[in-house]
N, C-alpha and C. Protein backbone atom coordinates (compact mmCIF):
# COMPACT_ATOMS: atom_id res chain seq x y z
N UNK A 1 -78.68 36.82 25.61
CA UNK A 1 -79.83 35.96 25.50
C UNK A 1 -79.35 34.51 25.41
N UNK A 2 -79.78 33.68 26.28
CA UNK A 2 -79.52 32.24 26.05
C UNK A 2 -80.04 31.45 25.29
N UNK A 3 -80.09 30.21 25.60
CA UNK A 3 -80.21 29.43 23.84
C UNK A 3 -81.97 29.15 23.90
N UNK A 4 -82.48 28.85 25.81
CA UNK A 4 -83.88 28.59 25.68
C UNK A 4 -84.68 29.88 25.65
N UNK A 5 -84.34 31.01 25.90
CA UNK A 5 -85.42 32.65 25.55
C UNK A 5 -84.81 32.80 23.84
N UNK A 6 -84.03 32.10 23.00
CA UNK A 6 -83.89 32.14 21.31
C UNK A 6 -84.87 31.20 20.90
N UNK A 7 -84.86 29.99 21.38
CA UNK A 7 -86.02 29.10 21.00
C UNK A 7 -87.51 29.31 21.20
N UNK A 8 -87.71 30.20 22.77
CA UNK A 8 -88.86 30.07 22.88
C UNK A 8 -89.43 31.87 22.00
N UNK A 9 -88.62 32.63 21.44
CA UNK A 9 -88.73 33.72 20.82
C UNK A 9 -89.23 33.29 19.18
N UNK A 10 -88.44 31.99 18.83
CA UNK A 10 -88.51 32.07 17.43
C UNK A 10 -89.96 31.01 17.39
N UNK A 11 -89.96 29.60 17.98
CA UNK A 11 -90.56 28.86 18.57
C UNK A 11 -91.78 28.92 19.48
N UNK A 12 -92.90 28.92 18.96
CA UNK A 12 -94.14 29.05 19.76
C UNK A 12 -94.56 27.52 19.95
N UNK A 13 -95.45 27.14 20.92
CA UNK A 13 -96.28 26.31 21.06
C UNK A 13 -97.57 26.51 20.23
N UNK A 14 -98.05 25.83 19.40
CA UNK A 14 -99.55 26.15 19.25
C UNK A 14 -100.26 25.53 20.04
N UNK A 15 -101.31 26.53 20.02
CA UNK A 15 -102.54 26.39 21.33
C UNK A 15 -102.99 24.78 21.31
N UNK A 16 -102.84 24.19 20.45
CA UNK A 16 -103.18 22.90 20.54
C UNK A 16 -103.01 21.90 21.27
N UNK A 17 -101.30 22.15 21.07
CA UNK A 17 -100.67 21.25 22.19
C UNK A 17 -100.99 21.74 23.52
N UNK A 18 -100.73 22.81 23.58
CA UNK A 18 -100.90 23.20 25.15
C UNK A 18 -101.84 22.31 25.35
N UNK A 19 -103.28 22.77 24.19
CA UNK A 19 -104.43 22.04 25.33
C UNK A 19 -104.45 20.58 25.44
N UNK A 20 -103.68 20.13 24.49
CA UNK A 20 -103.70 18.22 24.99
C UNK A 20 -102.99 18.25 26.42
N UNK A 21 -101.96 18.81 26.35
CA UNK A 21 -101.43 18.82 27.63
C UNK A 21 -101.81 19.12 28.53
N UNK A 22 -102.88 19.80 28.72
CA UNK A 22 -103.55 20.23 29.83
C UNK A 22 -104.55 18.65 30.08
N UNK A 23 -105.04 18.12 28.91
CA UNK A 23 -105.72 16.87 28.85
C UNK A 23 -105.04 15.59 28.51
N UNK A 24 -103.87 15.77 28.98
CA UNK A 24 -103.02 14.61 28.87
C UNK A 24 -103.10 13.32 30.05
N UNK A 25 -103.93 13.72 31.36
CA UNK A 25 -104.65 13.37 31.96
C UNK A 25 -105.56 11.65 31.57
N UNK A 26 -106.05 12.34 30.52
CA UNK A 26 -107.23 11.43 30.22
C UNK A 26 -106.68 10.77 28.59
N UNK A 27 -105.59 10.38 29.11
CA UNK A 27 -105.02 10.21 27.49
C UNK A 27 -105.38 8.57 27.28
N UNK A 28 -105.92 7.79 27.67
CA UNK A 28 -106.62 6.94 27.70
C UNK A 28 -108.09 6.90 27.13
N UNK A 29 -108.99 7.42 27.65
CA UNK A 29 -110.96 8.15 27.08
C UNK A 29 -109.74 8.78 26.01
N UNK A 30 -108.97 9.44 25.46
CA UNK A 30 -108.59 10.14 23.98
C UNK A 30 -108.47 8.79 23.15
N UNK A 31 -107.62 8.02 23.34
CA UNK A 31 -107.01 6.89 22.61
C UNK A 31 -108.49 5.65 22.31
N UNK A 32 -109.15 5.39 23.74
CA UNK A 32 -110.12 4.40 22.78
C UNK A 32 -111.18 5.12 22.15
N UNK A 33 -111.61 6.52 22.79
CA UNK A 33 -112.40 7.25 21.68
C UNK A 33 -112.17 7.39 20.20
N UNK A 34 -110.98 7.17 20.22
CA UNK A 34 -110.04 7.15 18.76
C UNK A 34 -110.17 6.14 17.74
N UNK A 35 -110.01 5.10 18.86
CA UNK A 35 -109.91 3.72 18.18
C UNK A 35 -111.51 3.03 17.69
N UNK A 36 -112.78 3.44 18.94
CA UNK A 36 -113.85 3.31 18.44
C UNK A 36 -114.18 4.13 17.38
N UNK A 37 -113.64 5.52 17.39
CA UNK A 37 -114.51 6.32 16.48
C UNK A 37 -114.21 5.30 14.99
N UNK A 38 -112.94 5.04 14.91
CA UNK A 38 -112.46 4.35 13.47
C UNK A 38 -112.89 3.18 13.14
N UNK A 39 -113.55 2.45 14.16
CA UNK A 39 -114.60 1.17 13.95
C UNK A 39 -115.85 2.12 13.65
N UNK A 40 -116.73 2.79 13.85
CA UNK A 40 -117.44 3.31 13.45
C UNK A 40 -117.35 3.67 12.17
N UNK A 41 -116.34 4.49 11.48
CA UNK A 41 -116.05 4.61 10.48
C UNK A 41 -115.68 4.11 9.48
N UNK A 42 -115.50 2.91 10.19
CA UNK A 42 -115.72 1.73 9.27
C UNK A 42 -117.02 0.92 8.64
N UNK A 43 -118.04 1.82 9.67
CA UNK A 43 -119.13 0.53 9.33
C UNK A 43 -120.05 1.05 8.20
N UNK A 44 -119.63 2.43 7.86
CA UNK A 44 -120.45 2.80 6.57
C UNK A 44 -119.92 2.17 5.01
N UNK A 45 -118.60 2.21 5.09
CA UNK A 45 -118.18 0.95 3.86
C UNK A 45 -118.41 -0.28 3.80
N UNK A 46 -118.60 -1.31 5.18
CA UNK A 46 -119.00 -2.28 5.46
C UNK A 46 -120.99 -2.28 5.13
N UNK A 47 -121.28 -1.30 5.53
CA UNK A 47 -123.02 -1.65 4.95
C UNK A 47 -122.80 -1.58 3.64
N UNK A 48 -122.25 -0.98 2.61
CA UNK A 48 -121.89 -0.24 1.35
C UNK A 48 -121.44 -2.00 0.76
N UNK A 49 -121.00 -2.47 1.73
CA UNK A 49 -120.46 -3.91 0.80
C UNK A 49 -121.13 -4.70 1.25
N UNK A 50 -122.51 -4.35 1.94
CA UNK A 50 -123.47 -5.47 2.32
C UNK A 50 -124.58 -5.49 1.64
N UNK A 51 -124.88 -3.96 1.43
CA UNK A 51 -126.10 -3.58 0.48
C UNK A 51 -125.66 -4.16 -1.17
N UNK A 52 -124.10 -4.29 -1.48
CA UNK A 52 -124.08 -4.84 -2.72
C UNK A 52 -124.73 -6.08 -3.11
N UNK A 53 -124.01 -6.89 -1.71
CA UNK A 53 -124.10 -8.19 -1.68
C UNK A 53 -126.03 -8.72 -1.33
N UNK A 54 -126.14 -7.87 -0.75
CA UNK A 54 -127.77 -7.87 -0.54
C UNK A 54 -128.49 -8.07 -2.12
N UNK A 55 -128.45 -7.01 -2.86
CA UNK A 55 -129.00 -6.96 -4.14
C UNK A 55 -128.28 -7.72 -5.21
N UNK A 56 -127.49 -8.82 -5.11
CA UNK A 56 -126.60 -9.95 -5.67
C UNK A 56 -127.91 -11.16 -5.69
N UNK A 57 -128.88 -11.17 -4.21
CA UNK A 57 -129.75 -12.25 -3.87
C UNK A 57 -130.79 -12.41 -5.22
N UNK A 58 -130.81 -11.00 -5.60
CA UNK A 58 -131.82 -11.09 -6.63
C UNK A 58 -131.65 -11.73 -7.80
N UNK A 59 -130.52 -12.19 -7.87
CA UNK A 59 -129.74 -12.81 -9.31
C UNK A 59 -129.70 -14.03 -8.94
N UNK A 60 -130.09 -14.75 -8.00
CA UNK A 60 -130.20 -15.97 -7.68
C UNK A 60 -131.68 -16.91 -8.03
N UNK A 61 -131.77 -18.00 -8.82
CA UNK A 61 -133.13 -18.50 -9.21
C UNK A 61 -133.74 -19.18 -8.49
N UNK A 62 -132.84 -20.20 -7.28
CA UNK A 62 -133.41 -20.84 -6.37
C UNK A 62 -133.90 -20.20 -5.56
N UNK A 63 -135.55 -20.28 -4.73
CA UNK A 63 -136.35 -19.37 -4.48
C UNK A 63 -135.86 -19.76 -2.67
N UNK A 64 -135.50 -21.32 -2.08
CA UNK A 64 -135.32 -21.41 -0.81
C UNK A 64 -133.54 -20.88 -0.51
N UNK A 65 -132.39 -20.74 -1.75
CA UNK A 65 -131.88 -20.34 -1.53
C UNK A 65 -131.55 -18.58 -1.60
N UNK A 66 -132.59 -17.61 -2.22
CA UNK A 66 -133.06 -16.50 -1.82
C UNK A 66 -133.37 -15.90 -0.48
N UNK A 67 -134.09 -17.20 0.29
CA UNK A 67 -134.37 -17.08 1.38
C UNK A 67 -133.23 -17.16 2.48
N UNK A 68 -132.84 -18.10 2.22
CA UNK A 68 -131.50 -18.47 3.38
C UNK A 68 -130.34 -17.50 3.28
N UNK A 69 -130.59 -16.68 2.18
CA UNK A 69 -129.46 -15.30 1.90
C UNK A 69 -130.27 -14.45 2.45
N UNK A 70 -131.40 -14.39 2.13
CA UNK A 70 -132.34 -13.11 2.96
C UNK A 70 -131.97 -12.95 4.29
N UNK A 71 -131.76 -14.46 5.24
CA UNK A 71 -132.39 -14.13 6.37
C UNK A 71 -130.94 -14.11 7.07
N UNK A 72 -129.81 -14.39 6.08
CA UNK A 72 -128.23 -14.27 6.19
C UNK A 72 -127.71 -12.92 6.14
N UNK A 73 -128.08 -12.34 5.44
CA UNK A 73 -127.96 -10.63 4.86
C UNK A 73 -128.55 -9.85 6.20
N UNK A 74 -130.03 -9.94 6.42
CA UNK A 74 -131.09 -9.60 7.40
C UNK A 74 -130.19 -9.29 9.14
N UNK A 75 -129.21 -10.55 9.43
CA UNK A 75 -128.95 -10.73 10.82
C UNK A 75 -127.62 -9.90 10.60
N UNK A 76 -127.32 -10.10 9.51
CA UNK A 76 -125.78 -9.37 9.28
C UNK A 76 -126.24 -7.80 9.31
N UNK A 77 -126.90 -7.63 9.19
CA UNK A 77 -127.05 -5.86 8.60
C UNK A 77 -127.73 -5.62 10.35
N UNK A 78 -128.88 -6.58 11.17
CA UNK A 78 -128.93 -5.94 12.01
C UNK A 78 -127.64 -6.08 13.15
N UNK A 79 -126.95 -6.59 12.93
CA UNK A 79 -125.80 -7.18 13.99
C UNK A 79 -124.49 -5.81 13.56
N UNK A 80 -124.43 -4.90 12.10
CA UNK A 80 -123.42 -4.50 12.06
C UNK A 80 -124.52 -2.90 12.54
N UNK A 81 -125.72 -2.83 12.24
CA UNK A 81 -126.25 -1.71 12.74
C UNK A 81 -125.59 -1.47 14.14
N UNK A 82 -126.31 -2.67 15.13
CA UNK A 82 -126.30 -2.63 16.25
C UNK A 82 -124.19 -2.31 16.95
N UNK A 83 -123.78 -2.40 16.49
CA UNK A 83 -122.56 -2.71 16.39
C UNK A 83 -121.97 -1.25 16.17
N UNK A 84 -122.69 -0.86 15.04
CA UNK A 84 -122.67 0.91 14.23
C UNK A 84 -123.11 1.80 15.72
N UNK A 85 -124.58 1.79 15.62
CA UNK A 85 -125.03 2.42 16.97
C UNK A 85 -123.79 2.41 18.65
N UNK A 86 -123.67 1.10 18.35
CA UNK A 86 -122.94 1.04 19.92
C UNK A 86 -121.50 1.61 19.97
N UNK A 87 -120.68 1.87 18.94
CA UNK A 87 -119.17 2.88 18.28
C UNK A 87 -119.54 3.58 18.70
N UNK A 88 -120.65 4.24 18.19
CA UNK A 88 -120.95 5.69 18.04
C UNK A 88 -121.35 6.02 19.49
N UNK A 89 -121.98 5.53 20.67
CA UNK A 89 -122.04 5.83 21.76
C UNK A 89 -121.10 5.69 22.14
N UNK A 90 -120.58 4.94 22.27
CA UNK A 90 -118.61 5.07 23.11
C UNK A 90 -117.89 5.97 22.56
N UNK A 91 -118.11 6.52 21.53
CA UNK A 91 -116.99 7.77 20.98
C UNK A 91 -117.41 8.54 21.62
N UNK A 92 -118.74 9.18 21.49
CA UNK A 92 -119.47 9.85 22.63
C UNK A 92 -119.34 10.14 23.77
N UNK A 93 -119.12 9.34 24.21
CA UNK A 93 -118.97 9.32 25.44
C UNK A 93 -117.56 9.13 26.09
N UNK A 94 -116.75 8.83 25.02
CA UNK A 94 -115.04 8.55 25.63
C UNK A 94 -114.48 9.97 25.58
N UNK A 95 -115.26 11.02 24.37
CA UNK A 95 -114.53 12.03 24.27
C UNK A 95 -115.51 13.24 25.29
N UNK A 96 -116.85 12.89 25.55
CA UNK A 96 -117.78 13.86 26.21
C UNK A 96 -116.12 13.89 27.84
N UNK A 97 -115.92 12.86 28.28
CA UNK A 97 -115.38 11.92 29.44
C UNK A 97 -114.37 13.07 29.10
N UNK A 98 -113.62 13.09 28.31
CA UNK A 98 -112.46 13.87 28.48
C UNK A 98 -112.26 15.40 28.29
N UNK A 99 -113.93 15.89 27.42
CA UNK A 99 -113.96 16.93 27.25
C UNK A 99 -114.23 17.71 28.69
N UNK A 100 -114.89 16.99 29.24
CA UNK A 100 -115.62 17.23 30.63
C UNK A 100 -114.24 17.87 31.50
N UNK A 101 -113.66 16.22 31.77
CA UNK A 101 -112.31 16.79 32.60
C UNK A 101 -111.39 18.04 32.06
N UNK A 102 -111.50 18.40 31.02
CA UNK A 102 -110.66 19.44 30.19
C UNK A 102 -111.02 20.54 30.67
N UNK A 103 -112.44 20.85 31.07
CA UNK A 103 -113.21 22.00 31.15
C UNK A 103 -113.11 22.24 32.55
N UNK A 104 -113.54 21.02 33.36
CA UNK A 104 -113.15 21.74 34.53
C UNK A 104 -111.86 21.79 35.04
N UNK A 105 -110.77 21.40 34.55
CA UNK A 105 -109.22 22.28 34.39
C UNK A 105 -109.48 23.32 34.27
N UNK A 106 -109.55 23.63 33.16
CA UNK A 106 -109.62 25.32 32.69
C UNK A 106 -110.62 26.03 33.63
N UNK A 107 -111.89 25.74 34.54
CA UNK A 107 -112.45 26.23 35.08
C UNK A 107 -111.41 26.47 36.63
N UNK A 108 -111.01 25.69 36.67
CA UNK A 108 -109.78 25.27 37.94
C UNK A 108 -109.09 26.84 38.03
N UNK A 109 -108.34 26.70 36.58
CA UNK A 109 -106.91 27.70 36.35
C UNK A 109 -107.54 28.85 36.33
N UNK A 110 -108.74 28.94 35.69
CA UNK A 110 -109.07 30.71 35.62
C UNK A 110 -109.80 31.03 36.30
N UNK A 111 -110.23 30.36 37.33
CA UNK A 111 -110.77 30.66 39.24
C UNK A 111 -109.18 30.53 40.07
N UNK A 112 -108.51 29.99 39.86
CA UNK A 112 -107.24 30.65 40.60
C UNK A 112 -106.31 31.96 40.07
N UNK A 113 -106.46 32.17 38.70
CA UNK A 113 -105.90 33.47 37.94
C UNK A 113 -106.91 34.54 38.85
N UNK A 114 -108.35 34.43 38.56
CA UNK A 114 -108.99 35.62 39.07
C UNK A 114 -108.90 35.73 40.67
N UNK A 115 -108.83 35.02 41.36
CA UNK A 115 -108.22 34.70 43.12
C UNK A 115 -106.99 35.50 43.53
N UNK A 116 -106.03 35.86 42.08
CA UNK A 116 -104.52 35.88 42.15
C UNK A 116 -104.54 37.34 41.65
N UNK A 117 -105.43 38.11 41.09
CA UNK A 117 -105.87 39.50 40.99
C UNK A 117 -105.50 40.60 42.17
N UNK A 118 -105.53 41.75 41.78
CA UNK A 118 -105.20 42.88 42.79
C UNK A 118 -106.40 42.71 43.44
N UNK A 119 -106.57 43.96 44.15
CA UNK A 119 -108.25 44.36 44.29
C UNK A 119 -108.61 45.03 43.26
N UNK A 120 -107.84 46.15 42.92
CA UNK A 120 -108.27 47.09 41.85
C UNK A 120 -109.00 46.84 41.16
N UNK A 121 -108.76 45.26 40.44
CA UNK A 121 -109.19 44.35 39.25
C UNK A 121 -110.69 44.18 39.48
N UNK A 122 -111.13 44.17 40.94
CA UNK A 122 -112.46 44.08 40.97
C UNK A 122 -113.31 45.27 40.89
N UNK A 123 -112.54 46.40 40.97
CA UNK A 123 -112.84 47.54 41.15
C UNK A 123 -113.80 47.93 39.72
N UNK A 124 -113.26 47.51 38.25
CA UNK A 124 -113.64 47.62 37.11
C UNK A 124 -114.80 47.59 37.25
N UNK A 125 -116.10 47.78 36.27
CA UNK A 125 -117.41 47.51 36.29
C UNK A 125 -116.97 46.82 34.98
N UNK A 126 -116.31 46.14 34.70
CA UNK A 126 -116.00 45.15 33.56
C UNK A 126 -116.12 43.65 34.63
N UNK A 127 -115.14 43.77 35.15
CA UNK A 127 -114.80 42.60 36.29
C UNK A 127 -115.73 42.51 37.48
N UNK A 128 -116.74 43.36 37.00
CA UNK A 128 -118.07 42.97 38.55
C UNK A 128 -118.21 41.46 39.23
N UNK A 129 -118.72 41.30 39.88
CA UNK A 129 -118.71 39.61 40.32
C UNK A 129 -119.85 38.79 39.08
N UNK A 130 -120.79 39.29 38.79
CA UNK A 130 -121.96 38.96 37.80
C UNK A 130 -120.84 38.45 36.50
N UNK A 131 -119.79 39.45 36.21
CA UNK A 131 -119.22 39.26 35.17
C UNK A 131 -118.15 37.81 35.24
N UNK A 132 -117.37 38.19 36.01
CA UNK A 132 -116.80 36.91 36.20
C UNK A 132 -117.24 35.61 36.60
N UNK A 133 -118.23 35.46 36.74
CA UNK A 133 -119.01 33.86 37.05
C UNK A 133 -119.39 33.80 35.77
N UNK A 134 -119.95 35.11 34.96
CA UNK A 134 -120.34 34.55 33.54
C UNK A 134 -119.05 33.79 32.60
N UNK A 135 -117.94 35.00 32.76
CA UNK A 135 -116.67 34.88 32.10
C UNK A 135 -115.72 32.59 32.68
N UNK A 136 -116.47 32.77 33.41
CA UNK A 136 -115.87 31.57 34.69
C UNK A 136 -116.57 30.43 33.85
N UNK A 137 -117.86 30.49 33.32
CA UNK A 137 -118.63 29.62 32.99
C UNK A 137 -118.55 29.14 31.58
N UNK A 138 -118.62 30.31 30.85
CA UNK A 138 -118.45 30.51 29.68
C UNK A 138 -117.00 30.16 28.93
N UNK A 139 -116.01 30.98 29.19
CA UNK A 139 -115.27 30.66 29.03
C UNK A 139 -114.39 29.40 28.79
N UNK A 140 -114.33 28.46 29.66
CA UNK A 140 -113.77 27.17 30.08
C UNK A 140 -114.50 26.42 29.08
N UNK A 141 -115.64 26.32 29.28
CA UNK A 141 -116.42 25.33 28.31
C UNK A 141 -116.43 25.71 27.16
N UNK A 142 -116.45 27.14 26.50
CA UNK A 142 -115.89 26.98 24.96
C UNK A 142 -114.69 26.11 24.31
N UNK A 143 -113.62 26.24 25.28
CA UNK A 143 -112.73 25.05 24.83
C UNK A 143 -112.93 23.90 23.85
N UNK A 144 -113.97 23.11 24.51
CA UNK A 144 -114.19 21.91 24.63
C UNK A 144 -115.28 21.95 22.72
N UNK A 145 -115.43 22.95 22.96
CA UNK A 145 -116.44 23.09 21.18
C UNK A 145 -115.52 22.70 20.22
């Protein structure tokens, strides 16, 4: 036995990697999906230190400078909403982007596995044609869950 059938005996891949690697492709939609998701995740501590600062206004006696914090607080909270909302669609959509391409890989590989079959294989009433378009469909896109 040589040294790479000892490694790959003791040494598994977990399924994980494989599948980045199969989506290593789109390793770009992975990386800013990444990077937005963590601006997003940022913006719930950021309201958390706005809502403080919001209810700070009330401790203030000047009634026009109440106001000019109101309407300071007001643009800030809708500017980090809007800001919140728009993360959250690009994560969405950077990782939908890559889940997509992932799936139809795997739809790729296991329409050429079943292509690469005996006949026999069709012979099964397991492997009917009904079955494998379900198995074809189904399959691939669980991945991506």
């Amino acid at each position: 036995m040589n040294q790479s059938q000892s490694k790959k005996r003791w040494f598994h891949t977990p399924f994980l990697f494989k599948i980045f690697k199969y989506n290593a492709r789109e390793w770009h939609w992975i990386l800013f999906g990444t990077l937005v998701s963590l601006a997003y995740g940022a913006s719930s501590p950021l309201f958390g230190l706005l809502f403080a600062d919001m209810y700070a206004v009330f401790n203030v006696s000047d009634v026009r400078e109440q106001e000019r914090l109101t309407r300071k607080y007001a643009i800030m909270a809708f500017f980090l909403g809007l800001t919140s909302g728009l993360t959250q669609f690009l994560t969405n959509l950077c990782f939908a982007k890559s889940g997509e391409a992932l799936t139809m890989r795997m739809r790729k590989l296991t329409f050429s596995a079943i292509l690469r079959q005996e006949i026999d294989y069709f012979d099964d009433d397991s492997n009917s044609m009904g079955a494998l378009v379900t198995r074809l469909s189904s399959d691939a896109s669980a991945i991506k869950v």
